[in-house]
PDB file of N, CA and C in Angstrom:
ATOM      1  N   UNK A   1      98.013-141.492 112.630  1.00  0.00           N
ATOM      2  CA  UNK A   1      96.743-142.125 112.895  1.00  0.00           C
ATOM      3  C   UNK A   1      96.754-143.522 112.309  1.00  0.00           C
ATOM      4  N   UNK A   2      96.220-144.386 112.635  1.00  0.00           N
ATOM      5  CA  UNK A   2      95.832-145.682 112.331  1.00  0.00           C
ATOM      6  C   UNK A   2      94.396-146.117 111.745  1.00  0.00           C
ATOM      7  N   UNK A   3      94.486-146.494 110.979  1.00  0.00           N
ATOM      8  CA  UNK A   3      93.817-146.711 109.989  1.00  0.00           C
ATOM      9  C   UNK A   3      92.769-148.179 110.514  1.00  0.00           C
ATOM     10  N   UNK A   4      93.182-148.773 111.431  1.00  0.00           N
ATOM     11  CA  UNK A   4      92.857-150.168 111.550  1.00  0.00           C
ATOM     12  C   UNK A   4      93.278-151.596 110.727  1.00  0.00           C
ATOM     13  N   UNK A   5      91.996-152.196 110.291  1.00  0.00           N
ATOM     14  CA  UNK A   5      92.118-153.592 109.236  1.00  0.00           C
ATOM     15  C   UNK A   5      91.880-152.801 107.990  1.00  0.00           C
ATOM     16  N   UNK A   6      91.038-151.953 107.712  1.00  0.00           N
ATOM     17  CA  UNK A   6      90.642-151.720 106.532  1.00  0.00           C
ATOM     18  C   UNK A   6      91.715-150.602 105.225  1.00  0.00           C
ATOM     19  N   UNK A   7      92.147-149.952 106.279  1.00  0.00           N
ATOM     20  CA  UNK A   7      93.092-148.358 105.629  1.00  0.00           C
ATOM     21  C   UNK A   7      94.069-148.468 106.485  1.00  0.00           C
ATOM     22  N   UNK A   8      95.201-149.046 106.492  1.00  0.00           N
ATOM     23  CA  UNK A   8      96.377-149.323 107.358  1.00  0.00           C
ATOM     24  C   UNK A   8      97.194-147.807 107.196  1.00  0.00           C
ATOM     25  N   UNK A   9      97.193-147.340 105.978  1.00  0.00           N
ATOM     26  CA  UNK A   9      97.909-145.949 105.754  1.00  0.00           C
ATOM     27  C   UNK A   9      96.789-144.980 105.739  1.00  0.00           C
ATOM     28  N   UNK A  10      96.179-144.420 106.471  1.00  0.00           N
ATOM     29  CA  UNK A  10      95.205-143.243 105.885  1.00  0.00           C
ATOM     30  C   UNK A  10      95.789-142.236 105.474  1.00  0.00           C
ATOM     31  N   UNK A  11      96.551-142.354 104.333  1.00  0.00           N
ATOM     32  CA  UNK A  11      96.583-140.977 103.791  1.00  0.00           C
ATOM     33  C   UNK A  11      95.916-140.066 103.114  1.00  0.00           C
ATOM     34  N   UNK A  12      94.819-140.727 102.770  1.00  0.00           N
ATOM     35  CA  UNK A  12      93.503-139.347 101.672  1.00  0.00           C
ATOM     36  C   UNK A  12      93.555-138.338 102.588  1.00  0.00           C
ATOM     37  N   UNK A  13      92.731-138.578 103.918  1.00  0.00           N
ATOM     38  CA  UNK A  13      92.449-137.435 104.709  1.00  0.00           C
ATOM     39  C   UNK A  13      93.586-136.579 104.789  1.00  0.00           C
ATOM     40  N   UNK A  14      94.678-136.672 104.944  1.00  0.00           N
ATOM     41  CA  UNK A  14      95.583-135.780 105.032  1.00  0.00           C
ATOM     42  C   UNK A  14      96.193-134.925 103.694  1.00  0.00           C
ATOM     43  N   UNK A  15      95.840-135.798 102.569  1.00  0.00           N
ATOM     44  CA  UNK A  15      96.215-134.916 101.139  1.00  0.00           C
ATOM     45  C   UNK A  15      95.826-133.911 100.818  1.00  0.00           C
ATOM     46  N   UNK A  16      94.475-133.179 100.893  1.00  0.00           N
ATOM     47  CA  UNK A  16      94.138-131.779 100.693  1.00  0.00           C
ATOM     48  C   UNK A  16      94.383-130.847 101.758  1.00  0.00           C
ATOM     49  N   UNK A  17      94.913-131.252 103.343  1.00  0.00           N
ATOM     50  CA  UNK A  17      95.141-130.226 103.684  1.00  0.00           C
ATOM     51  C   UNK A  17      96.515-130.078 104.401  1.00  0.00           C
ATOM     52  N   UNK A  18      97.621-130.609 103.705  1.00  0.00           N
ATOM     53  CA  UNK A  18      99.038-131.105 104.475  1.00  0.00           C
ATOM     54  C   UNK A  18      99.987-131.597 103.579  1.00  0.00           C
ATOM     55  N   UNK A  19     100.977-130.727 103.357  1.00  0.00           N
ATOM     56  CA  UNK A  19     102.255-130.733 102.440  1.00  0.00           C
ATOM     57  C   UNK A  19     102.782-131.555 102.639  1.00  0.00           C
ATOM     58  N   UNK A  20     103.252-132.248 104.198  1.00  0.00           N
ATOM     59  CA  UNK A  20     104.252-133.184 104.861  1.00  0.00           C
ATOM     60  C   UNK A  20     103.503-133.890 105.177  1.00  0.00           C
ATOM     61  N   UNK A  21     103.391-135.192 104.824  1.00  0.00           N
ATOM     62  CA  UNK A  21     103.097-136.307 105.147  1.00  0.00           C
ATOM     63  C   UNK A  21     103.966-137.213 105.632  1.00  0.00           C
ATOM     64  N   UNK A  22     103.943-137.739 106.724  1.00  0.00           N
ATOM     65  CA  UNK A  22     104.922-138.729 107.438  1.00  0.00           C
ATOM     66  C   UNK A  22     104.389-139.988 107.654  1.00  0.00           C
ATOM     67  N   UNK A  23     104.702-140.959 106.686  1.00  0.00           N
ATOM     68  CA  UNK A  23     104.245-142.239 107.186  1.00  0.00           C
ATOM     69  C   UNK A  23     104.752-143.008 107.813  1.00  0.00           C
ATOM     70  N   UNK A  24     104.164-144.614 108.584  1.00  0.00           N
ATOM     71  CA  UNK A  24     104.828-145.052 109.236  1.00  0.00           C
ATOM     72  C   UNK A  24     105.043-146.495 109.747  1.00  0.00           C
ATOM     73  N   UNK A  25     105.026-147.558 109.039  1.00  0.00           N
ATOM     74  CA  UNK A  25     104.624-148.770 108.701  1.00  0.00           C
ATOM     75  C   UNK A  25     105.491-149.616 109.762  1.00  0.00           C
ATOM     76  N   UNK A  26     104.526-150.203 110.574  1.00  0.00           N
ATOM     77  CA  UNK A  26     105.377-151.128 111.785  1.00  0.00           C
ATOM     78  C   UNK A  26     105.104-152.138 112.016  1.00  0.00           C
ATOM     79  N   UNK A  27     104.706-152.874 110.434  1.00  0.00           N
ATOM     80  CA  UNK A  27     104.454-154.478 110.450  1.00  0.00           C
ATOM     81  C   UNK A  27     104.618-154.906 109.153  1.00  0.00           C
ATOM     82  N   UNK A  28     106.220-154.703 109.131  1.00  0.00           N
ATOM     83  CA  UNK A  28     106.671-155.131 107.371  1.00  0.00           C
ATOM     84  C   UNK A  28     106.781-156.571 107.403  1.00  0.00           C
ATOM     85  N   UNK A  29     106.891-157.077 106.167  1.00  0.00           N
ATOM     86  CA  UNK A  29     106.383-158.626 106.007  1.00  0.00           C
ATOM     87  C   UNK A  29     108.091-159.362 105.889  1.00  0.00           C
ATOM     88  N   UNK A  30     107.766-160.481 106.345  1.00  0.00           N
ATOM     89  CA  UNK A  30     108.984-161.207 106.272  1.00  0.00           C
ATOM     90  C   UNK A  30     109.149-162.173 105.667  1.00  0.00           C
ATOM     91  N   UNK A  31     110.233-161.951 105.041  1.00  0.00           N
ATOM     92  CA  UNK A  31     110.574-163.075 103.414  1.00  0.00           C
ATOM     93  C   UNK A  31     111.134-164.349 104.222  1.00  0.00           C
ATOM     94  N   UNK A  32     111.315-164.051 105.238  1.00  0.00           N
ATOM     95  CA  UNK A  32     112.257-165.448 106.268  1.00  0.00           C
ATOM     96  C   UNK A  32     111.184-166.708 106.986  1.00  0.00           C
ATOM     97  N   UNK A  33     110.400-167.195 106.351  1.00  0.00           N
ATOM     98  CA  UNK A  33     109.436-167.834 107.229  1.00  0.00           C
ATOM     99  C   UNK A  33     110.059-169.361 107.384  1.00  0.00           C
ATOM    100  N   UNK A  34     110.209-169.825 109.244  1.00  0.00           N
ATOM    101  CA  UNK A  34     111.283-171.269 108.946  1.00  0.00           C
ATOM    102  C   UNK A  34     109.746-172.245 109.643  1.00  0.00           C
ATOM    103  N   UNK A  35     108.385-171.375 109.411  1.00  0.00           N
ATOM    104  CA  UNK A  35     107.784-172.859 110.255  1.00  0.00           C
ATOM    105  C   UNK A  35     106.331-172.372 109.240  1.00  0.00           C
ATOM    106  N   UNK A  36     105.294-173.684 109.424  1.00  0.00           N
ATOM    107  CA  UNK A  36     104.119-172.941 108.943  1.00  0.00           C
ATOM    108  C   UNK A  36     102.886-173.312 109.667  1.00  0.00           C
ATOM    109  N   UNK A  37     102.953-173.027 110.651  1.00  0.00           N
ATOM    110  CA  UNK A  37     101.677-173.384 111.577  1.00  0.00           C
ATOM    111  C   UNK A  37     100.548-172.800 111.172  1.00  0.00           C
ATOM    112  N   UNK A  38      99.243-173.173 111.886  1.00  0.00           N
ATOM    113  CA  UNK A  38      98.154-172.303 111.380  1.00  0.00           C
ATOM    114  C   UNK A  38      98.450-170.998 111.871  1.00  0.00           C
ATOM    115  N   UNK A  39      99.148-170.480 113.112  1.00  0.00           N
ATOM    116  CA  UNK A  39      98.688-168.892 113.400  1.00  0.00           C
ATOM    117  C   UNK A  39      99.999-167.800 112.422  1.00  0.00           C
ATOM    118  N   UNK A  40     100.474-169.158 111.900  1.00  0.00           N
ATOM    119  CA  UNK A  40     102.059-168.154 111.543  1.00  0.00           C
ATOM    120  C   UNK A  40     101.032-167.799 109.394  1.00  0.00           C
ATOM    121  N   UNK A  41     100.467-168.621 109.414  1.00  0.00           N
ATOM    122  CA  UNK A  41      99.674-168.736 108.074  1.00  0.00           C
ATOM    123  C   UNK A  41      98.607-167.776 108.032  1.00  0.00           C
ATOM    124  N   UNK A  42      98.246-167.610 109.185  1.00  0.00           N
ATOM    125  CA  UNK A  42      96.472-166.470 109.358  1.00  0.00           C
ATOM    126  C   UNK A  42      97.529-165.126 109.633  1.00  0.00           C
ATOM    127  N   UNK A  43      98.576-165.371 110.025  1.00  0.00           N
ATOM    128  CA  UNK A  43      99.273-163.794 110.363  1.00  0.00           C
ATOM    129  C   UNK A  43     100.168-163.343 108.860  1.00  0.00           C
ATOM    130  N   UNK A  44     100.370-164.193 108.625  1.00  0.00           N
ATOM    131  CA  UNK A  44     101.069-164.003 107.242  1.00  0.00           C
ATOM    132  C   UNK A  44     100.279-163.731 106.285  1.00  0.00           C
ATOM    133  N   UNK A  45      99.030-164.559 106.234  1.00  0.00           N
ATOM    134  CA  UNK A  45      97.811-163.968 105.535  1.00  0.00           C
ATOM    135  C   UNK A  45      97.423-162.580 105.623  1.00  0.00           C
ATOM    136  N   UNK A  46      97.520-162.416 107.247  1.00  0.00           N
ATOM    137  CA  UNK A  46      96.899-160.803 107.561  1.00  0.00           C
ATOM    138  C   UNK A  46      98.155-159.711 106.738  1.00  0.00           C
ATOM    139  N   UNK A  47      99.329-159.799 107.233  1.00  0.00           N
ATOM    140  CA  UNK A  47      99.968-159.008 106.730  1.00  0.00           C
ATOM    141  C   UNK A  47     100.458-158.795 105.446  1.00  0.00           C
ATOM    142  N   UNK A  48     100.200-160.102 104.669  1.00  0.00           N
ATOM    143  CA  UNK A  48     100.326-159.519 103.374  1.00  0.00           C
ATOM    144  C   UNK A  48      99.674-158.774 102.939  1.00  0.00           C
ATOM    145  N   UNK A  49      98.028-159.045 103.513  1.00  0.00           N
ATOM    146  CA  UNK A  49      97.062-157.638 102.842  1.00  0.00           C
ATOM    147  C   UNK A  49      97.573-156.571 102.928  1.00  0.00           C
ATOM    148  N   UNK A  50      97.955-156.020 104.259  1.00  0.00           N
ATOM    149  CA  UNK A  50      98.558-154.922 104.777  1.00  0.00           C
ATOM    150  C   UNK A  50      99.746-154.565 104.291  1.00  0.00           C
ATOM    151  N   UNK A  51     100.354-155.355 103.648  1.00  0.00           N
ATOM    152  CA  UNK A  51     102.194-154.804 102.783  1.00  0.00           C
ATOM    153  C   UNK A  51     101.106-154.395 101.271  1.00  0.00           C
ATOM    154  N   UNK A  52      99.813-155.253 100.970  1.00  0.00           N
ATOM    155  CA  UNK A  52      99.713-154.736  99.188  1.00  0.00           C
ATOM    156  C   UNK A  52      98.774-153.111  99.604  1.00  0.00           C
ATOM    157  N   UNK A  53      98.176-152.670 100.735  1.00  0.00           N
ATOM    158  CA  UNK A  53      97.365-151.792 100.820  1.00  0.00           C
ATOM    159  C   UNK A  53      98.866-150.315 100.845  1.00  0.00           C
ATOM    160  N   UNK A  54      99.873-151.434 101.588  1.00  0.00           N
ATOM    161  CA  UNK A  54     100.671-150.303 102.459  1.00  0.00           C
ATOM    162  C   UNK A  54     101.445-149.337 100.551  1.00  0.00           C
ATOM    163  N   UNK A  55     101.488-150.552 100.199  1.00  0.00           N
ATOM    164  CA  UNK A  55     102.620-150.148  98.872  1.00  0.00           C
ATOM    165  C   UNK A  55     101.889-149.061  98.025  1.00  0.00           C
ATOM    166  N   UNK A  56     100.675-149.395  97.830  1.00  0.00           N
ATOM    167  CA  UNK A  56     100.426-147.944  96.968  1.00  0.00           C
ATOM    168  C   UNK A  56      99.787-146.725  97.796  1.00  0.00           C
ATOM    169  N   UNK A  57     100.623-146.582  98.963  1.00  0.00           N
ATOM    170  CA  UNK A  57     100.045-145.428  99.907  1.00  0.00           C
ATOM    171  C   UNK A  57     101.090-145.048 100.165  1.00  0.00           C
ATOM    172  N   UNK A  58     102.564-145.455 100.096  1.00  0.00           N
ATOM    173  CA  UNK A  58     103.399-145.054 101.022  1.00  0.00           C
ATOM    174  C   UNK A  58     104.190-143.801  99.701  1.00  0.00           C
ATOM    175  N   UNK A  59     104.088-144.119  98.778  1.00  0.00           N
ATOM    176  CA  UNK A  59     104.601-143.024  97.607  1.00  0.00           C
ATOM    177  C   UNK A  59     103.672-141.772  98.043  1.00  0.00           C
ATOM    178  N   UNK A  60     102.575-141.382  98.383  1.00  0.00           N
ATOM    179  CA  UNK A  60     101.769-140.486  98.882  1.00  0.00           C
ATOM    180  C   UNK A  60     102.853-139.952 100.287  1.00  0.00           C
ATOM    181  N   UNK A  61     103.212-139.905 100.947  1.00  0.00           N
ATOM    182  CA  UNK A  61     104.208-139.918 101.844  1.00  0.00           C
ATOM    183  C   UNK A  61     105.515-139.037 101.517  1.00  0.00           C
ATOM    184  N   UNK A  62     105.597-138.101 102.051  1.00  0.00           N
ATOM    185  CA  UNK A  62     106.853-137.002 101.909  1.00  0.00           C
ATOM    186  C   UNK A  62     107.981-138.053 102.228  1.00  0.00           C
ATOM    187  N   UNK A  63     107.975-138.614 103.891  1.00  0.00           N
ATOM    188  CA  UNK A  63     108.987-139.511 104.329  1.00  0.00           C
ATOM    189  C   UNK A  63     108.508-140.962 105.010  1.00  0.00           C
ATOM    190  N   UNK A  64     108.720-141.574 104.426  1.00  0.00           N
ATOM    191  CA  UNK A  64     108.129-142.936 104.357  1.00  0.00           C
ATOM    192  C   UNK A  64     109.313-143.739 105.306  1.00  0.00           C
ATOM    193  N   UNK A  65     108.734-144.396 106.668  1.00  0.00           N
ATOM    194  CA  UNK A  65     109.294-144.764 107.601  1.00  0.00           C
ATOM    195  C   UNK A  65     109.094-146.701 108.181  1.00  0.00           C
ATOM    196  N   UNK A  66     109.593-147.286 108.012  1.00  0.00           N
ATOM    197  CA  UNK A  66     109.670-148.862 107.747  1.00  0.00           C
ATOM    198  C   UNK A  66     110.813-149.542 108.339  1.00  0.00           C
ATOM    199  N   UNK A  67     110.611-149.930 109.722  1.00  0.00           N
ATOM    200  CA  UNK A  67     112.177-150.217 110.130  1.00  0.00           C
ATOM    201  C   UNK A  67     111.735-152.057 110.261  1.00  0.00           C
ATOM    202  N   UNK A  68     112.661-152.053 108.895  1.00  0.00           N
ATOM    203  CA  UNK A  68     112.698-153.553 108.415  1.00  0.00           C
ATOM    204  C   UNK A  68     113.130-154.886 109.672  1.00  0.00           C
ATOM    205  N   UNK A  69     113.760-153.923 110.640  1.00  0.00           N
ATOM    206  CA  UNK A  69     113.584-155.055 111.642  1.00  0.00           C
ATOM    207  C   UNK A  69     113.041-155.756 112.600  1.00  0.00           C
ATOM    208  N   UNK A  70     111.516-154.747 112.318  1.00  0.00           N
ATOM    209  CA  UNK A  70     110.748-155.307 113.036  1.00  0.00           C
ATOM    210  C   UNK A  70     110.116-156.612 113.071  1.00  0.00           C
ATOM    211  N   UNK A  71     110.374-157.175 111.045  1.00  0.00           N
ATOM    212  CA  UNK A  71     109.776-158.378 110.762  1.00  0.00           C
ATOM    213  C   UNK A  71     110.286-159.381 111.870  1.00  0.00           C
ATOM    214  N   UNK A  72     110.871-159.324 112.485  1.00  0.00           N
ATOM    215  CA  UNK A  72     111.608-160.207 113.921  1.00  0.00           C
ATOM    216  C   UNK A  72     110.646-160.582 114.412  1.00  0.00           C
ATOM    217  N   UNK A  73     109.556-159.807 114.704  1.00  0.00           N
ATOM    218  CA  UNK A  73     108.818-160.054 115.668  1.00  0.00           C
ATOM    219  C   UNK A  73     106.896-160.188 115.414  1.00  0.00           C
ATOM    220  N   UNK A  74     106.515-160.884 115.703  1.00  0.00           N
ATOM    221  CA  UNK A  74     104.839-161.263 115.577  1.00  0.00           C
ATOM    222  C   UNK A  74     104.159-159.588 115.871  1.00  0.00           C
ATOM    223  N   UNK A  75     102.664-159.694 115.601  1.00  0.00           N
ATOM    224  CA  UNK A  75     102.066-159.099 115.598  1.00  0.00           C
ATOM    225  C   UNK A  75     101.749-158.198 116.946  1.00  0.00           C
ATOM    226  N   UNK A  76     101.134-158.743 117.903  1.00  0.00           N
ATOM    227  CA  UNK A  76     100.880-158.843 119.433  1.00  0.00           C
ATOM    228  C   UNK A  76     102.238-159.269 120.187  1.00  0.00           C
ATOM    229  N   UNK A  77     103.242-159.324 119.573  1.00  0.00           N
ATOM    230  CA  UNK A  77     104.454-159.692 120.506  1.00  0.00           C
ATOM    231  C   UNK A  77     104.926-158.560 121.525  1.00  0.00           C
ATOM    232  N   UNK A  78     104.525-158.198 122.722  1.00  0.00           N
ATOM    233  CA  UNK A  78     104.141-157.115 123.491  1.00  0.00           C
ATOM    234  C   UNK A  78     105.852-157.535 124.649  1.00  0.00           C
ATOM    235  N   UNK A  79     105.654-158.772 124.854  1.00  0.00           N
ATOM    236  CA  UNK A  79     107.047-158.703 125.619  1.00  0.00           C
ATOM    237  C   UNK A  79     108.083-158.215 125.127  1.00  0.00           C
ATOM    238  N   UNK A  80     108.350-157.767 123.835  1.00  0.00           N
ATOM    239  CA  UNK A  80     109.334-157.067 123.275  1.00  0.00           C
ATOM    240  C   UNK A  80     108.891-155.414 122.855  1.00  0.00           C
ATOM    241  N   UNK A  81     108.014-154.858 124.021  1.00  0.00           N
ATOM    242  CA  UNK A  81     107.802-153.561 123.236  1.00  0.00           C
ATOM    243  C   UNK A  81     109.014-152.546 123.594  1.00  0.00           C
ATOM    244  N   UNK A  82     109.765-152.849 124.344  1.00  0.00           N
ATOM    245  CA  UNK A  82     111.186-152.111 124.931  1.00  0.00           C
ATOM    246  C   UNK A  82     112.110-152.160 123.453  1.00  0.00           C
ATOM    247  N   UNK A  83     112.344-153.396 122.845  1.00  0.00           N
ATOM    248  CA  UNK A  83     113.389-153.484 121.851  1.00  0.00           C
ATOM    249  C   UNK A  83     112.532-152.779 120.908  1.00  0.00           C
ATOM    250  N   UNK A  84     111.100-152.994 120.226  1.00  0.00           N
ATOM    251  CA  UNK A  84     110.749-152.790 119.483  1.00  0.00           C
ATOM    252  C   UNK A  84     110.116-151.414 119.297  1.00  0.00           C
ATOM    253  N   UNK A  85     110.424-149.962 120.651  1.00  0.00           N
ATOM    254  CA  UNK A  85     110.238-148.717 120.761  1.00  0.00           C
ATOM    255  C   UNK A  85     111.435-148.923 120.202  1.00  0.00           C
ATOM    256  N   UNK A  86     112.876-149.511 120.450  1.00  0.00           N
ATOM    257  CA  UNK A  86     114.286-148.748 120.460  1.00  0.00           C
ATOM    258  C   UNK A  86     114.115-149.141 118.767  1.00  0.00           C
ATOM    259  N   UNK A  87     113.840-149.994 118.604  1.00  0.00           N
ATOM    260  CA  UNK A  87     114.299-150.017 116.764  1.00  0.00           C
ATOM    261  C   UNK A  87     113.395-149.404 115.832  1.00  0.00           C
ATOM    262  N   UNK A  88     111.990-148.699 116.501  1.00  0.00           N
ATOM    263  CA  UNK A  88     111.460-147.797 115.795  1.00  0.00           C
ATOM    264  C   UNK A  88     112.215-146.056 115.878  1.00  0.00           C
ATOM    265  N   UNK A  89     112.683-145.873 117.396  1.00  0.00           N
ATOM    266  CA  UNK A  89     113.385-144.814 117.490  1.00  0.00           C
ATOM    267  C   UNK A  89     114.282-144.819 116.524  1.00  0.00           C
ATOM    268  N   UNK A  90     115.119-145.878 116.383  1.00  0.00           N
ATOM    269  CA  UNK A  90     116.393-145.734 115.729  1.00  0.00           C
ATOM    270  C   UNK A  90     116.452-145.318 114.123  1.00  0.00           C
ATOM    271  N   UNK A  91     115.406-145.919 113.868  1.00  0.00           N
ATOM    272  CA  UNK A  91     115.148-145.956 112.497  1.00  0.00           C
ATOM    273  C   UNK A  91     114.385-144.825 111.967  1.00  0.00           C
ATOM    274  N   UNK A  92     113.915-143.918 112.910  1.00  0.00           N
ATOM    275  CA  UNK A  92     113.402-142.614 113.013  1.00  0.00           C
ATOM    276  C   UNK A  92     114.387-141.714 113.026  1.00  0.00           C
ATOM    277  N   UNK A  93     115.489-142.029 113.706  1.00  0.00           N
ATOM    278  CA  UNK A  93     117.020-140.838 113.801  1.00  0.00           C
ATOM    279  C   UNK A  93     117.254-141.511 112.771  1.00  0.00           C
ATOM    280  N   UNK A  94     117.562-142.071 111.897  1.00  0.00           N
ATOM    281  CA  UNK A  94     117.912-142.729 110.769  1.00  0.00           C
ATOM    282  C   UNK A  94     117.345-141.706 109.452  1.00  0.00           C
ATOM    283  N   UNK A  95     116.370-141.338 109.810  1.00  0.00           N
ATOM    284  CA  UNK A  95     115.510-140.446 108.934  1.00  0.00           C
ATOM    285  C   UNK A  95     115.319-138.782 109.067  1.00  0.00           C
ATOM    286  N   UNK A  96     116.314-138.553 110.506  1.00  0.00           N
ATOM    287  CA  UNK A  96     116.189-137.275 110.852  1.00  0.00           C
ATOM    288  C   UNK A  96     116.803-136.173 110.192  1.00  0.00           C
ATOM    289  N   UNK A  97     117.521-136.803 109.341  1.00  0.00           N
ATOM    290  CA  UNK A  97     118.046-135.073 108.075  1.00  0.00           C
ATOM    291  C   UNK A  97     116.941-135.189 107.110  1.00  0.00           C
ATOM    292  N   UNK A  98     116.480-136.086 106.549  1.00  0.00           N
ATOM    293  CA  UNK A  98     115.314-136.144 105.511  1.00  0.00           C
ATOM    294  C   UNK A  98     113.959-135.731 106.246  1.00  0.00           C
ATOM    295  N   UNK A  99     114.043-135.510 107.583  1.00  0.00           N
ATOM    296  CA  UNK A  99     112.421-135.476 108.089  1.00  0.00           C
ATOM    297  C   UNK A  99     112.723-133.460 108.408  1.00  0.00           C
ATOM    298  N   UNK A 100     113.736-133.048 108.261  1.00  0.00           N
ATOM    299  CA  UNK A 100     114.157-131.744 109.129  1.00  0.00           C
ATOM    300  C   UNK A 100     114.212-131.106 107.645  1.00  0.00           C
ATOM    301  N   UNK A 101     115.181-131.752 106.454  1.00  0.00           N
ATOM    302  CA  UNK A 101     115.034-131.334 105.261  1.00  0.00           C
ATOM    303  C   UNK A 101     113.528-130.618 105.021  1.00  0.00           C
ATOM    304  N   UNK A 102     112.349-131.433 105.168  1.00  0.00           N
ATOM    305  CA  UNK A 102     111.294-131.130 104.671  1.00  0.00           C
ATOM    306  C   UNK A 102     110.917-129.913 105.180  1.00  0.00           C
ATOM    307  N   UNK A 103     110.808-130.059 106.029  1.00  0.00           N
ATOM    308  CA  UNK A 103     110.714-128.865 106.821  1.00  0.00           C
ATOM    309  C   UNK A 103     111.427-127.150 107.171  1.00  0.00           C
ATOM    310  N   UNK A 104     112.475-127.747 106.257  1.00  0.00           N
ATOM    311  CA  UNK A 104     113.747-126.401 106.251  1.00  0.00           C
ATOM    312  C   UNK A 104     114.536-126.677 105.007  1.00  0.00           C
ATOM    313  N   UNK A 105     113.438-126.113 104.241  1.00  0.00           N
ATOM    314  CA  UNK A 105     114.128-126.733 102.744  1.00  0.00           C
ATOM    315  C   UNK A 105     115.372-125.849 102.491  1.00  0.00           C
TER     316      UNK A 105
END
């Protein structure tokens, strides 16, 4: 579930009634910035909130899921949702003995 602007991780709701928690963060922040326009400054603004909300939620999280290469790409960058399904998939099989572990301890 998505949380929106305000609770990017909702994990409370799920703590009293759910052992496995799977989180899933798909707008990690990027240390690489080569320009500083105003929209690259209001987006960088936005997402830093969202990396300090994300950090003390994601330890709440059985398997905590972050495929660092998404920082590639802007917010709304929709012409890339083909690459950017395949590098969330990937990074999901990336996690598939730790996500099956939980489950079949």
């Amino acid at each position: 579930m998505d949380g929106g602007l305000l609770n990017n991780l909702p994990v409370e709701p799920l703590l009293q009634n759910y052992e496995v928690i799977i989180g899933v963060h798909v707008n990690p922040l990027n240390t690489a910035i080569h320009k500083l326009d105003i929209r690259t400054v209001i987006e960088r603004s936005f997402l830093i909130t969202i990396s300090n909300t994300i950090q003390s939620k994601k330890e709440k999280c059985t398997v905590f899921i972050e495929p660092h290469e998404l920082c590639r790409f802007r917010v709304l960058e929709m012409k890339h949702a083909n690459e950017i399904f395949d590098i969330g998939y990937k990074a999901t099989m990336q996690m598939k003995d730790k996500i099956l572990a939980v489950y079949n301890p």
